[in-house]
Protein backbone atom coordinates (compact mmCIF):
# COMPACT_ATOMS: atom_id res chain seq x y z
CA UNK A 1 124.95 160.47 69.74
CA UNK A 2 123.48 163.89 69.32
CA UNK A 3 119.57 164.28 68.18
CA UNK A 4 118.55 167.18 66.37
CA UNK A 5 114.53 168.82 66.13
CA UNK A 6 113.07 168.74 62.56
CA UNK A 7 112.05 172.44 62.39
CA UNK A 8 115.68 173.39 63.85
CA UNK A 9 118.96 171.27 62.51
CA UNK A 10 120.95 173.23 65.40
CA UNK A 11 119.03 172.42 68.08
CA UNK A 12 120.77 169.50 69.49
CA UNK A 13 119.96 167.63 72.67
CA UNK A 14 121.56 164.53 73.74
CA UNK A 15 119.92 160.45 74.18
CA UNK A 16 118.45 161.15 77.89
CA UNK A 17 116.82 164.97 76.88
CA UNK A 18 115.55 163.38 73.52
CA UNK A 19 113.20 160.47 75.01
CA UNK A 20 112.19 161.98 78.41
CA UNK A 21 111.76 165.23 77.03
CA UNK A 22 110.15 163.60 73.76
CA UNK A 23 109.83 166.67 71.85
CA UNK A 24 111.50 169.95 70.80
CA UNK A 25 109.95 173.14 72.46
CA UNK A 26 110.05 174.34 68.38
CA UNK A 27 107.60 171.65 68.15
CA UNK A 28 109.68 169.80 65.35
CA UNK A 29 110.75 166.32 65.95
CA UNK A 30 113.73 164.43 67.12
CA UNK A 31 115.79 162.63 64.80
CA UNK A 32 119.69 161.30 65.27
CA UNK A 33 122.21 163.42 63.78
CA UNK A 34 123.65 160.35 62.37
CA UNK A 35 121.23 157.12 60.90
CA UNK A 36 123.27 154.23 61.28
CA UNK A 37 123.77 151.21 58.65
CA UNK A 38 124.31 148.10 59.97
CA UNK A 39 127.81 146.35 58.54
CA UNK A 40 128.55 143.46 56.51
CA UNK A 41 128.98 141.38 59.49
CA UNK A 42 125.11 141.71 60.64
CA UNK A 43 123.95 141.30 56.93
CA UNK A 44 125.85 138.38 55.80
CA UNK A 45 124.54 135.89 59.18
CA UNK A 46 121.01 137.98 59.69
CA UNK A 47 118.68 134.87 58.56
CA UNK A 48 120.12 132.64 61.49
CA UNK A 49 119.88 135.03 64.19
CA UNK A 50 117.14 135.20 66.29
CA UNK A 51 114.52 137.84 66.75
CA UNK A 52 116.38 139.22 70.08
CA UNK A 53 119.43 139.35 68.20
CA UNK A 54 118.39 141.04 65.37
CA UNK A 55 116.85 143.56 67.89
CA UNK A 56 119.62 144.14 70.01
CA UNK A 57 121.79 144.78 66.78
CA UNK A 58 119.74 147.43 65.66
CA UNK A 59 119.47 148.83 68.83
CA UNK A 60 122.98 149.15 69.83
CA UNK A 61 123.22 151.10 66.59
CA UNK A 62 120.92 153.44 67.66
CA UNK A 63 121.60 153.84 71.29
CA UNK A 64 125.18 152.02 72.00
CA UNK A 65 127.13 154.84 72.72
CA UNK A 66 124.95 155.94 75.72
CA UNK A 67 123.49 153.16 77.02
CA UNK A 68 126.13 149.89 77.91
CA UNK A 69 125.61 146.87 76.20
CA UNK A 70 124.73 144.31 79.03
CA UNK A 71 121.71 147.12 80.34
CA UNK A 72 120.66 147.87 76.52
CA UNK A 73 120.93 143.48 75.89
CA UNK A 74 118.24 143.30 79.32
CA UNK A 75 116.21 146.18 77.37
CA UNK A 76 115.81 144.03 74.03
CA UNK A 77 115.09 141.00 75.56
CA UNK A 78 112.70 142.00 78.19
CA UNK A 79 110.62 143.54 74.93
CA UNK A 80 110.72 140.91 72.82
CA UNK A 81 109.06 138.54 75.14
CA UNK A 82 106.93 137.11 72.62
CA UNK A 83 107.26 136.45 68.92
CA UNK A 84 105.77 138.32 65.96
CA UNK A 85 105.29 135.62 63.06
CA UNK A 86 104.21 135.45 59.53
CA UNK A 87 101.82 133.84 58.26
CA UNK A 88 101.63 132.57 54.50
CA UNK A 89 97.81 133.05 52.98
CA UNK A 90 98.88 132.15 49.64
CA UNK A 91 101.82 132.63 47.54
CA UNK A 92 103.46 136.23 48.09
CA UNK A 93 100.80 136.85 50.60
CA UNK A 94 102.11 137.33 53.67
CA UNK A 95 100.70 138.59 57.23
CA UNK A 96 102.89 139.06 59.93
CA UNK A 97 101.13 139.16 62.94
CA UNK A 98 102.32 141.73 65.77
CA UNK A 99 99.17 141.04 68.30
CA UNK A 100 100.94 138.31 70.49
CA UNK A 101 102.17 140.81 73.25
CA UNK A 102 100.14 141.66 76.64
CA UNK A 103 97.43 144.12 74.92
CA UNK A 104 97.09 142.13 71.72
CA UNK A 105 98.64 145.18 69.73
CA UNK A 106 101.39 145.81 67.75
CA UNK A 107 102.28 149.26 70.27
CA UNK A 108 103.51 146.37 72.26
CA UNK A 109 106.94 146.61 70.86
CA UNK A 110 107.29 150.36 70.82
CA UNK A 111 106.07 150.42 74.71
CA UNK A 112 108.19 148.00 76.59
CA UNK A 113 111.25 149.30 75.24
CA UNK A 114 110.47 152.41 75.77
CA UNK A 115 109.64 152.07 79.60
CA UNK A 116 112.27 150.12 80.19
CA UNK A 117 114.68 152.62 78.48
CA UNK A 118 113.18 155.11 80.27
CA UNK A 119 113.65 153.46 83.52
CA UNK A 120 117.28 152.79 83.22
CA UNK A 121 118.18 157.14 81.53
CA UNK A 122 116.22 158.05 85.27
CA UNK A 123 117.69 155.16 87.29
CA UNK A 124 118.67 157.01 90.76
CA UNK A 125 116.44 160.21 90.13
CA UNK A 126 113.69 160.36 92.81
CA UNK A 127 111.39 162.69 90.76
CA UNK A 128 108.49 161.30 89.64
CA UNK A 129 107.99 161.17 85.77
CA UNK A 130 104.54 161.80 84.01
CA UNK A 131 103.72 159.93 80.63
CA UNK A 132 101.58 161.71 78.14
CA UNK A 133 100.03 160.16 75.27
CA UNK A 134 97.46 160.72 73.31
CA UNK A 135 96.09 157.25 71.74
CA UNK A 136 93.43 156.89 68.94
CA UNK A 137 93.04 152.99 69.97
CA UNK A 138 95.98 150.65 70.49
CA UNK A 139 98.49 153.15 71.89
CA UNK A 140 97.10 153.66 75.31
CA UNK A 141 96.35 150.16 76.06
CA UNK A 142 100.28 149.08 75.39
CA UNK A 143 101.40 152.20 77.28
CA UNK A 144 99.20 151.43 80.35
CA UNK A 145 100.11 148.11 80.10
CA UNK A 146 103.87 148.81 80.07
CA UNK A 147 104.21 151.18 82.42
CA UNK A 148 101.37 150.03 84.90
CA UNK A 149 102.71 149.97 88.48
CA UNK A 150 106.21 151.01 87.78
CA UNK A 151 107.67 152.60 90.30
CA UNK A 152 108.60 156.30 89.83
CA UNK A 153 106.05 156.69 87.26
CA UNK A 154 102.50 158.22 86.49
CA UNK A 155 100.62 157.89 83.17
CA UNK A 156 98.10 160.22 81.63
CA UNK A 157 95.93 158.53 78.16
CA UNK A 158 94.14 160.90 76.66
CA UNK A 159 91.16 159.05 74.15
CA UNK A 160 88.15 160.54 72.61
CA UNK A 161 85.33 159.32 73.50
CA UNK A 162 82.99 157.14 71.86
CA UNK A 163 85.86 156.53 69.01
CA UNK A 164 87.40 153.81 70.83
CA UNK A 165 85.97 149.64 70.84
CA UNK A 166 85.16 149.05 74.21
CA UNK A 167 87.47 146.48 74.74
CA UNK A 168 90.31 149.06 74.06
CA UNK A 169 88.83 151.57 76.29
CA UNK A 170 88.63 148.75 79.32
CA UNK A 171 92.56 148.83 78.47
CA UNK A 172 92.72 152.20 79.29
CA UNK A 173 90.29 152.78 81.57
CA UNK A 174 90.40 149.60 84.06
CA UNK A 175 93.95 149.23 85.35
CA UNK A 176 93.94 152.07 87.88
CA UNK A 177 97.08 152.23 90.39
CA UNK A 178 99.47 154.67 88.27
CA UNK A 179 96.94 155.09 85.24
CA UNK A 180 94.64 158.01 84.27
CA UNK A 181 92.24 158.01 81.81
CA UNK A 182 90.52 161.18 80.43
CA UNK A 183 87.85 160.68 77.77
CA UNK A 184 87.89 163.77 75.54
CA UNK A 185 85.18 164.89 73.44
CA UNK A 186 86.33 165.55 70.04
CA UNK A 187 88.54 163.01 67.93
CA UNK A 188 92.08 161.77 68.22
CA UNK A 189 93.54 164.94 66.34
CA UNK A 190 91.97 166.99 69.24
CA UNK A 191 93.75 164.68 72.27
CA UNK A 192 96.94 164.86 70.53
CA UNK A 193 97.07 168.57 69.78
CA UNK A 194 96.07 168.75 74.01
CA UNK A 195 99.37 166.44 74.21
CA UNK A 196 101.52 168.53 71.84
CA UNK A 197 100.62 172.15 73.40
CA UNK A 198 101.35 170.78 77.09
CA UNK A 199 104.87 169.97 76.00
CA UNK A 200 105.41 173.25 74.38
CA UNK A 201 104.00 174.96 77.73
CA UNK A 202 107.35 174.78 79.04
CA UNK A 203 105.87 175.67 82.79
CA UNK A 204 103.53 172.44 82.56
CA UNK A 205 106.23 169.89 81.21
CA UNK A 206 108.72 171.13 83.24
CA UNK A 207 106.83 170.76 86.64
CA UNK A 208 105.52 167.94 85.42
CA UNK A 209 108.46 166.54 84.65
CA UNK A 210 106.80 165.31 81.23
CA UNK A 211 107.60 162.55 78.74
CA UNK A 212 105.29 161.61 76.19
CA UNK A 213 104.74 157.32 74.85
CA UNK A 214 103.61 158.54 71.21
CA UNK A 215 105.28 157.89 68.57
CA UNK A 216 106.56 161.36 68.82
CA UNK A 217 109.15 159.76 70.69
CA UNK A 218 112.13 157.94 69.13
CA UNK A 219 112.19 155.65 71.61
CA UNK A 220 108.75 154.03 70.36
CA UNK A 221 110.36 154.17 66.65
CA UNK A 222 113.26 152.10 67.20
CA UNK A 223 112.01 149.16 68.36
CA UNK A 224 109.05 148.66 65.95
CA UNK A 225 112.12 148.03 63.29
CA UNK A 226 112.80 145.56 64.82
CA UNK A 227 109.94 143.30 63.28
CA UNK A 228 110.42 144.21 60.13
CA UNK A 229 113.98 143.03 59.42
CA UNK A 230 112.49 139.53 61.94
CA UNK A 231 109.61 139.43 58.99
CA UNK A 232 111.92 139.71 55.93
CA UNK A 233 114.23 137.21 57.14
CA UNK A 234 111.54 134.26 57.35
CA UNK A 235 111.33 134.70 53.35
CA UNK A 236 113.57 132.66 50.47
CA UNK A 237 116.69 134.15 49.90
CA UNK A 238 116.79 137.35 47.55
CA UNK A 239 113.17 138.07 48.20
CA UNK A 240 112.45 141.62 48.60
CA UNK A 241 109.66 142.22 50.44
CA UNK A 242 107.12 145.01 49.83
CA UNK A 243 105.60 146.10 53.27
CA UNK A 244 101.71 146.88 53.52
CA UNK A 245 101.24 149.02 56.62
CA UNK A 246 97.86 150.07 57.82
CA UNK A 247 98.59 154.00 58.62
CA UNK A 248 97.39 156.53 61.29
CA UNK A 249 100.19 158.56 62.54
CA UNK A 250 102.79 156.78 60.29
CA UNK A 251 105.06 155.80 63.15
CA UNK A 252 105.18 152.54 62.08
CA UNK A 253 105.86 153.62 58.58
CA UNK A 254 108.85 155.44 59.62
CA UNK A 255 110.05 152.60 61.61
CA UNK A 256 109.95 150.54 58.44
CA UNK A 257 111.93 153.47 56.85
CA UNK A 258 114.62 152.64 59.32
CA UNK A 259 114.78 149.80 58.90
CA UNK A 260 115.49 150.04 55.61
CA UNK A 261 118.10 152.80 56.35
CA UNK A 262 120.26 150.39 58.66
CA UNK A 263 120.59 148.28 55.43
CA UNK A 264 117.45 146.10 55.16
CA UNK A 265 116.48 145.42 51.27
CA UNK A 266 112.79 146.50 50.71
CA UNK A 267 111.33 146.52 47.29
CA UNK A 268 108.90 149.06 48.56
CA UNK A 269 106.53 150.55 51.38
CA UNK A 270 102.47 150.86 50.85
CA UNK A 271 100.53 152.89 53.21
CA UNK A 272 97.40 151.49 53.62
CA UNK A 273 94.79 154.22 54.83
CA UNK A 274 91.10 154.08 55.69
CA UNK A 275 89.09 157.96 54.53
CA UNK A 276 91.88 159.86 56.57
CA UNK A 277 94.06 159.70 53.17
CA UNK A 278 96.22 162.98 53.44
CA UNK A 279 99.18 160.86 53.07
CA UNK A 280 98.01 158.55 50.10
CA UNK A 281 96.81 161.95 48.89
CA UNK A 282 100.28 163.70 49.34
CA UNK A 283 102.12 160.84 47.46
CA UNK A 284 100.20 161.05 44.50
CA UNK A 285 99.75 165.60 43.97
CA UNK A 286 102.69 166.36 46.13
CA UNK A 287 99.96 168.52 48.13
CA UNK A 288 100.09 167.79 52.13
CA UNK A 289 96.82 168.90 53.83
CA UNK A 290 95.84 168.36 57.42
CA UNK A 291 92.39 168.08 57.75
CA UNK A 292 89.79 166.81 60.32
CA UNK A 293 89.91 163.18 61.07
CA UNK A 294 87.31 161.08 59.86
CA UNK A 295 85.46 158.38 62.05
CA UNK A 296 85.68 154.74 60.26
CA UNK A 297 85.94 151.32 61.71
CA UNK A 298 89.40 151.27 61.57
CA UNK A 299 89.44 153.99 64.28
CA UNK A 300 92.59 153.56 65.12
CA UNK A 301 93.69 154.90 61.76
CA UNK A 302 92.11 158.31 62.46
CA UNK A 303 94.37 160.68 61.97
CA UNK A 304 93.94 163.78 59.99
CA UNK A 305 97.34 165.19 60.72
CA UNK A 306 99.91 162.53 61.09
CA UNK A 307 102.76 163.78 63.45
CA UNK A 308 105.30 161.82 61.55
CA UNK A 309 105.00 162.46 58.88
CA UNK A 310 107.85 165.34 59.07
CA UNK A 311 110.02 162.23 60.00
CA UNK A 312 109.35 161.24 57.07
CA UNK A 313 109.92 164.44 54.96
CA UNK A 314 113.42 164.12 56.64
CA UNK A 315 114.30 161.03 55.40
CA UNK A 316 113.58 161.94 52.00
CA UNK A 317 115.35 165.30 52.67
CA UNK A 318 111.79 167.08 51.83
CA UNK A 319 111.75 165.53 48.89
CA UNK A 320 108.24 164.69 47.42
CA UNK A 321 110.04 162.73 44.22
CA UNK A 322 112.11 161.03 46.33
CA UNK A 323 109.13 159.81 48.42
CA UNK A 324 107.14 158.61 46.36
CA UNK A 325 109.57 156.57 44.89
CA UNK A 326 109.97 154.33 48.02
CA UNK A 327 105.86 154.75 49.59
CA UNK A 328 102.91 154.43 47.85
CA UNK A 329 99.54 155.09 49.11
CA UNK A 330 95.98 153.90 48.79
CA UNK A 331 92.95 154.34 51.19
CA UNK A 332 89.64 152.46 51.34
CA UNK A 333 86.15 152.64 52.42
CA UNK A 334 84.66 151.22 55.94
CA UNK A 335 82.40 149.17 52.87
CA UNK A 336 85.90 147.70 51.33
CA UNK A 337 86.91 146.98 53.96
CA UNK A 338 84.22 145.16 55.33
CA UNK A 339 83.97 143.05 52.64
CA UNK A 340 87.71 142.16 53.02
CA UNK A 341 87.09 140.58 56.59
CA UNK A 342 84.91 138.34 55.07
CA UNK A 343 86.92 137.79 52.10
CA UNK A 344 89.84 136.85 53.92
CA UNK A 345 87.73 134.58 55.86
CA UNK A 346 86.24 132.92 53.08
CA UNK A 347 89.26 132.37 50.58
CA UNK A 348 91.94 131.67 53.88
CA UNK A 349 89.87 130.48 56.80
CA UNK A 350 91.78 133.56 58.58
CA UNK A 351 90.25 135.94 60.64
CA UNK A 352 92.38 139.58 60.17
CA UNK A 353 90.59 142.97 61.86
CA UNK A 354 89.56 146.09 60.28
CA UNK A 355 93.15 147.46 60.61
CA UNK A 356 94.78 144.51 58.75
CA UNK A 357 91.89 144.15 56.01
CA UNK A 358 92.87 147.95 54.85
CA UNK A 359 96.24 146.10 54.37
CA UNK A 360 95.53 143.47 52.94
CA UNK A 361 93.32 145.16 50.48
CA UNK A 362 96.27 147.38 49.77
CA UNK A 363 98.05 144.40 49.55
CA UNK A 364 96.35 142.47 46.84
CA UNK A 365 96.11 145.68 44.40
CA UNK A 366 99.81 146.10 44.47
CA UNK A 367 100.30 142.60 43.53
CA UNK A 368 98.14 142.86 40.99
CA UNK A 369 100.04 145.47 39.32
CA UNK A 370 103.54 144.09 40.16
CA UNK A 371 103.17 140.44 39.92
CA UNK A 372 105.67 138.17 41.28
CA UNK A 373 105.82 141.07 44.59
CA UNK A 374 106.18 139.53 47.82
CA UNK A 375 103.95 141.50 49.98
CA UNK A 376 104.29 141.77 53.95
CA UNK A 377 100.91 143.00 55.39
CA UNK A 378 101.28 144.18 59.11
CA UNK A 379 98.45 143.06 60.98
CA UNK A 380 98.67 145.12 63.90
CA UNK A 381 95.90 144.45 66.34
CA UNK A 382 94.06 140.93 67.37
CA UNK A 383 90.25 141.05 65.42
CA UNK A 384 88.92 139.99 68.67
CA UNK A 385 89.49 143.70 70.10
CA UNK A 386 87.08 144.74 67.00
CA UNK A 387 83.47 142.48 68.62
CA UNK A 388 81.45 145.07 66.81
CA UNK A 389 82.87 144.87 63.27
CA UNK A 390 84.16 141.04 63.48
CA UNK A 391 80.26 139.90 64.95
CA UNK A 392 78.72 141.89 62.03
CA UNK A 393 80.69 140.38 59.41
CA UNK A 394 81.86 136.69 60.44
CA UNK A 395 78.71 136.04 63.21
CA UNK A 396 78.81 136.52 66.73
CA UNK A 397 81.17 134.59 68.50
CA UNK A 398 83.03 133.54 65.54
CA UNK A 399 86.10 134.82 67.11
CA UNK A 400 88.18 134.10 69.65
CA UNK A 401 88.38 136.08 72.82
CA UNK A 402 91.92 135.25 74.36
CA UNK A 403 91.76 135.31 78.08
CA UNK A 404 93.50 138.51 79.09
CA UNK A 405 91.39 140.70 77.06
CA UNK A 406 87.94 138.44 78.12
CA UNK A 407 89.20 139.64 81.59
CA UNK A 408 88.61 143.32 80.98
CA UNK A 409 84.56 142.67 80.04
CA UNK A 410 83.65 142.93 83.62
CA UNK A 411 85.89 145.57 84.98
CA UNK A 412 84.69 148.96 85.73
CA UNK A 413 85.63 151.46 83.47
CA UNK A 414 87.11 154.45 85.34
CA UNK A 415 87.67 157.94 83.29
CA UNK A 416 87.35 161.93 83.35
CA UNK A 417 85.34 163.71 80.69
CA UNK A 418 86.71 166.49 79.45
CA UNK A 419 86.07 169.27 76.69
CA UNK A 420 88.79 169.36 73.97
CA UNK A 421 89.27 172.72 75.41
CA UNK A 422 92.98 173.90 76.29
CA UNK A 423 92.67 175.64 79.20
CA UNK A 424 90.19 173.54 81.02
CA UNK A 425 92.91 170.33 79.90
CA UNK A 426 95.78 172.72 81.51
CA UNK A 427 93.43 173.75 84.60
CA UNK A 428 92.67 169.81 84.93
CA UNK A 429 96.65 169.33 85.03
CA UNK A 430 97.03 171.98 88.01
CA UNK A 431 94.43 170.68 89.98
CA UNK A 432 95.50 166.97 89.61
CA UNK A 433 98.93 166.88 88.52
CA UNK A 434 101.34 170.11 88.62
């Protein structure tokens, strides 16, 4: 299959330049030339199959024709290592809970298959490959974790600093071996536009042999469908499920998107934002404007300029009407949603974290004005990786600490500080990297 950039139809790479390459040098995005549906054969047996199966089936209809079915089987399963279930707070209120991988985050998903993919398109290439990301929370953490110690491989998080919990920093900051950490000052918007202008520097990627683990890359996309067609399947027959998804950089938006575009029936998609609302505000005036990102407790929802949200535009084919008629949006305050932690620890005796209470919140007003809705809320980070906000609102030591995040509390946290500054980032690269 051929994948084409955003900003350029006829620009057309192939599988292997689209992931490790990650993104166009027009600075567009990649998409396949072709989305694939899934047939009547996967849709009439899709409740009884299992969460692997379901993944490799959507997989192979993304990737089959380059990478062989026993390697891209190994792929799937080595991913979905652990399960992603939903849970039933009351009737039509659903949470399906995507923290039960190694970092406790939904990016879980997204990161193993991509390394893993990765691993087997450079299988027998003895250049080392560097992994850029940029990561407003969860994404670094999944990254390091994936990637950590594999061979042929160095990784390069980028996080700004203080905007982080510390737990998630430890994440990034404490593995060492293969990982770097650099601790920018300015906010997730600034880290990511460092990421994007060191791919477009085609001197940099190219001696650096760069990749990026955003969700930029297709590769972190494909996967996180998988969940959602696992999710939908675990409801009564001929329930259509609306999907609540707490939003930053709307990858896992778009993954939903896909989802639906291989043939899964969704009544509709709700994009649940904290004060960074450019999307919620695009969907309602038709008026898309990037702006500086906001600092709120849901920090891993700041994100003033969403990167896919031109993956999105495509799937509409740029239309706004079109859009809107499949996602709505809604953003809340850090006060709303603090009140919703305790809320949904009051009425359900369930502890959700400031990323899932913007859901949920989202959640409950949609029902309210569609009732009889099935809503799926995607809680995409364990609350116990929130202390500061879950302490404040529940009482310290209300939560659970599972043991391989308690593990990090002690370690020493190891990372650069640098300006949000261009050239000093690209000098930095020369002097440690190039």
């Amino acid at each position: 299959m051929k994948y084409h950039s955003t900003s350029n139809p006829s620009h057309q790479v192939d599988l292997k330049e689209a992931i490790l390459r990650s993104l166009p040098p027009d600075n567009g995005l990649y998409m396949p030339n072709e989305l694939p549906v899934l047939g009547r054969d996967f849709w009439t047996i899709w409740r009884e199959l299992t969460f692997q199966e379901i993944g490799f089936a959507v997989a192979e209809a993304f990737f089959g024709e380059d990478v062989p079915a026993p390697e891209l089987r190994d792929i799937v399963e080595g991913t979905l290592a652990f399960d992603a279930p939903l849970v039933t707070l009351a009737p039509g209120d659903h949470i399906l809970e995507l923290f039960h991988g190694p970092t406790l985050a939904f990016k879980d998903f997204g990161a193993r298959f991509m390394a893993r993919l990765m691993a087997h398109l450079t299988r027998g290439e003895d250049r080392l490959l560097t992994v850029l990301v940029a990561t407003s929370g969860d994404t670094g953490g999944a990254v390091a974790s994936a990637f950590h110690n594999v061979p042929g491989t160095r990784v390069i998080i980028l996080y700004p600093k203080g905007k982080v919990s510390g737990l998630q920093e430890k994440q990034l900051t404490a593995l060492g071996g293969n990982i770097t950490a650099l601790e920018i000052d300015g906010t997730f918007d600034d880290c990511q536009a460092l990421v994007k202008k060191a791919f477009l520097d085609r001197e940099v990627a190219e001696r650096m042999n760069l990749t990026s683990a955003n969700s930029i890359n297709l590769s972190r996309l494909v996967p996180q469908s998988f969940y959602y067609i696992h999710s939908a399947r675990q409801l009564p027959e001929g329930v259509k499920p609306t999907f609540v998804i707490p939003s930053g950089n709307f990858g896992n938006l778009t993954a939903g998107l896909l989802a639906k575009q291989v043939g899964l029936p969704v009544e509709h998609f709700l994009a649940a934002t904290n004060r960074n609302d450019v999307v919620p505000e695009y969907l309602k005036k038709g008026e898309y404007t990037p702006r500086p990102s906001i600092a709120t407790i849901s920090n891993a929802m700041d994100v003033g300029a969403p990167s896919n949200f031109v993956r999105m535009q495509a799937l509409f084919g740029n239309s706004w009407q079109k859009m809107r008629e499949s996602v709505s949006g809604i953003s809340f305050s850090d006060g709303e949603t603090r009140a919703a932690v305790r809320e949904v620890k009051s009425l359900f005796n369930y502890e959700i974290d400031p990323h899932g209470a913007v859901g949920w919140l989202a959640a409950r007003n949609y029902r309210a004005a569609h009732p009889g809705s099935a809503t799926i809320t995607l809680e995409t980070a364990h609350p116990a990786k929130f202390p500061d906000v879950m302490d404040a609102e529940l009482g310290v030591g209300k939560v659970d600490i599972p043991e391989r995040l308690a593990v990090l509390a002690d370690q020493e946290k190891v990372a650069t500080e640098l300006p949000k500054d261009w050239e000093t980032f690209r000098a930095w690269l020369g002097d440690n990297v190039i």
